[in-house]
N, C-alpha and C. Protein backbone atom coordinates (compact mmCIF):
# COMPACT_ATOMS: atom_id res chain seq x y z
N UNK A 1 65.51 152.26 105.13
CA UNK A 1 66.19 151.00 105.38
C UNK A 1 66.75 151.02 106.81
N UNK A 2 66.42 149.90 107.32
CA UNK A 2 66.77 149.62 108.93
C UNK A 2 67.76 148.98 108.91
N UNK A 3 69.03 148.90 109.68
CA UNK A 3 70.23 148.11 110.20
C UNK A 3 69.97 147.86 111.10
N UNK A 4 70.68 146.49 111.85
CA UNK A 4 71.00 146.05 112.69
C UNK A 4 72.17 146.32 113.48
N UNK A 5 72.32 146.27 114.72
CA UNK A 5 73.28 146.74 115.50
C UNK A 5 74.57 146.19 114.62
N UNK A 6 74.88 144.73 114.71
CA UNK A 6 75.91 144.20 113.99
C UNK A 6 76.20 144.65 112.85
N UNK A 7 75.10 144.88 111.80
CA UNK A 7 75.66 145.75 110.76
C UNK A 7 75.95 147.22 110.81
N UNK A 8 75.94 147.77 111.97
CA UNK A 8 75.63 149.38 112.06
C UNK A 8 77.23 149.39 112.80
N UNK A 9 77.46 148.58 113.39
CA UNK A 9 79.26 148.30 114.24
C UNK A 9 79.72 147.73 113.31
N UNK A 10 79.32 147.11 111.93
CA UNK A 10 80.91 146.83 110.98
C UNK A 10 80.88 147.84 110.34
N UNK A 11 80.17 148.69 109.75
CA UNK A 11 80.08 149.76 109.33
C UNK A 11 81.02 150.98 109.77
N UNK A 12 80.71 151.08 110.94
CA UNK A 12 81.45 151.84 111.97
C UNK A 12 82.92 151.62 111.84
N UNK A 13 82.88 150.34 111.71
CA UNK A 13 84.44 149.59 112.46
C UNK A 13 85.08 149.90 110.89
N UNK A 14 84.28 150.25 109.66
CA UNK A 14 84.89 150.23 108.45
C UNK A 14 85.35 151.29 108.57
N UNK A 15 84.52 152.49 108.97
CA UNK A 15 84.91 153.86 108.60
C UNK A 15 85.91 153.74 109.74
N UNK A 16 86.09 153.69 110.96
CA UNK A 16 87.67 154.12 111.42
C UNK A 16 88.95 153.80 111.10
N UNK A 17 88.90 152.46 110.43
CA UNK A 17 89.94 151.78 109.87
C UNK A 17 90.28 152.66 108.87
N UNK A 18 89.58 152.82 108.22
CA UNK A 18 89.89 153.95 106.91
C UNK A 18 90.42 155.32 107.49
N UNK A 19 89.64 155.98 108.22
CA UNK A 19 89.80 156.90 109.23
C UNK A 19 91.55 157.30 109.70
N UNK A 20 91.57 155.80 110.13
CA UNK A 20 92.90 155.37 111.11
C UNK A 20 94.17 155.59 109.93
N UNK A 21 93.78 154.95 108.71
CA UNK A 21 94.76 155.11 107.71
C UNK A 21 95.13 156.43 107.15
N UNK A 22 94.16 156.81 107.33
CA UNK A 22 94.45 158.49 106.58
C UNK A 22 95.29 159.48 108.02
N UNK A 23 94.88 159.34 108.97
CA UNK A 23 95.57 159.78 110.05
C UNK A 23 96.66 159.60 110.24
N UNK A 24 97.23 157.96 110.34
CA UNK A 24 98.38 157.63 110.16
C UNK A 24 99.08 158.18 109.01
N UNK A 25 98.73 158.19 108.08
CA UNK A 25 99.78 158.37 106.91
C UNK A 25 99.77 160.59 107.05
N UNK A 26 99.27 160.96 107.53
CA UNK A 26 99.15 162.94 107.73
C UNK A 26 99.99 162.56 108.88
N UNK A 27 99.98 161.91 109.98
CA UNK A 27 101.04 162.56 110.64
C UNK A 27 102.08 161.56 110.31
N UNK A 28 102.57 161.01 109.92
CA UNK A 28 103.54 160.61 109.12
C UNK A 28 104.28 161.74 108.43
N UNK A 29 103.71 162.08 107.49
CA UNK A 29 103.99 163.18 106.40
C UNK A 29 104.30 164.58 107.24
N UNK A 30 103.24 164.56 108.66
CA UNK A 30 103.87 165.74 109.23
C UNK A 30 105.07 165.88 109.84
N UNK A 31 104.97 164.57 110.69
CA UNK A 31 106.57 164.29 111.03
C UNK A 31 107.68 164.41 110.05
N UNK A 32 107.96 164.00 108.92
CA UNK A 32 108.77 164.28 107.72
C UNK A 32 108.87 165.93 107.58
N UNK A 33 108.06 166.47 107.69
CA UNK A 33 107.78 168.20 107.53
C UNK A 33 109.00 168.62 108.42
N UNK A 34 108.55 168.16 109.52
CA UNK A 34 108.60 168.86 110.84
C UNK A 34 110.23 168.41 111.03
N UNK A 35 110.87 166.99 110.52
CA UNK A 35 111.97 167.06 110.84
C UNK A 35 112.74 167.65 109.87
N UNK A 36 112.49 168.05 108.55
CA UNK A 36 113.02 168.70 107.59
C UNK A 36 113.18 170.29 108.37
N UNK A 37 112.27 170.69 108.75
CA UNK A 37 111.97 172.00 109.39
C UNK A 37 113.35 171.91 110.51
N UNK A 38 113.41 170.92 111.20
CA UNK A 38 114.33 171.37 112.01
C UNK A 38 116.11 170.70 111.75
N UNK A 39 115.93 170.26 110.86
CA UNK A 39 117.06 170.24 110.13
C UNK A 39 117.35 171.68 109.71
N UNK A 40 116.47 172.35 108.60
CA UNK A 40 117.11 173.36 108.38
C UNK A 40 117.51 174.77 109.49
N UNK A 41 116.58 174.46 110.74
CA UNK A 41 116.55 175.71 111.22
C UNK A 41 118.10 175.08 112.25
N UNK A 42 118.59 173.71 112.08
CA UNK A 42 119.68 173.46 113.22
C UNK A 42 120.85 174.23 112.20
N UNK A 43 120.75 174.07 110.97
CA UNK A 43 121.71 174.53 109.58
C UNK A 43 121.86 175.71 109.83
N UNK A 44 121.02 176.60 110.15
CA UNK A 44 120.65 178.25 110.17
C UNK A 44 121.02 178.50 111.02
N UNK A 45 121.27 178.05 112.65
CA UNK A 45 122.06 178.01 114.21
C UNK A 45 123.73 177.84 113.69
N UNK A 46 123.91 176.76 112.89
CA UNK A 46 124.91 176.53 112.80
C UNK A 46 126.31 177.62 112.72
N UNK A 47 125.18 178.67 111.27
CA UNK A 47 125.82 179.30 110.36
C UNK A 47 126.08 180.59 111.54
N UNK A 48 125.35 180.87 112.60
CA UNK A 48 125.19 182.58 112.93
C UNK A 48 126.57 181.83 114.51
């Protein structure tokens, strides 16, 4: 089966959108990590 350019670029344009969402939402979640992480390690400065 042959595509056409136009169908071969919405295709494309589908998978990054999807792409884009899953990226967004991991570093999202990493950021949340990462500020938990330095919450506790400011807690752990605090204490010494």
């Amino acid at each position: 089966m042959k595509i056409d350019q136009v169908e071969w670029l919405r295709r494309e344009n589908y998978f990054l959108r999807e792409q884009n969402k899953i990226l967004k939402n991991e570093l999202s979640e990493t950021k949340k990590y990462l500020e938990e992480i330095l919450t506790k390690f400011k807690d752990v400065n605090k204490g010494n």
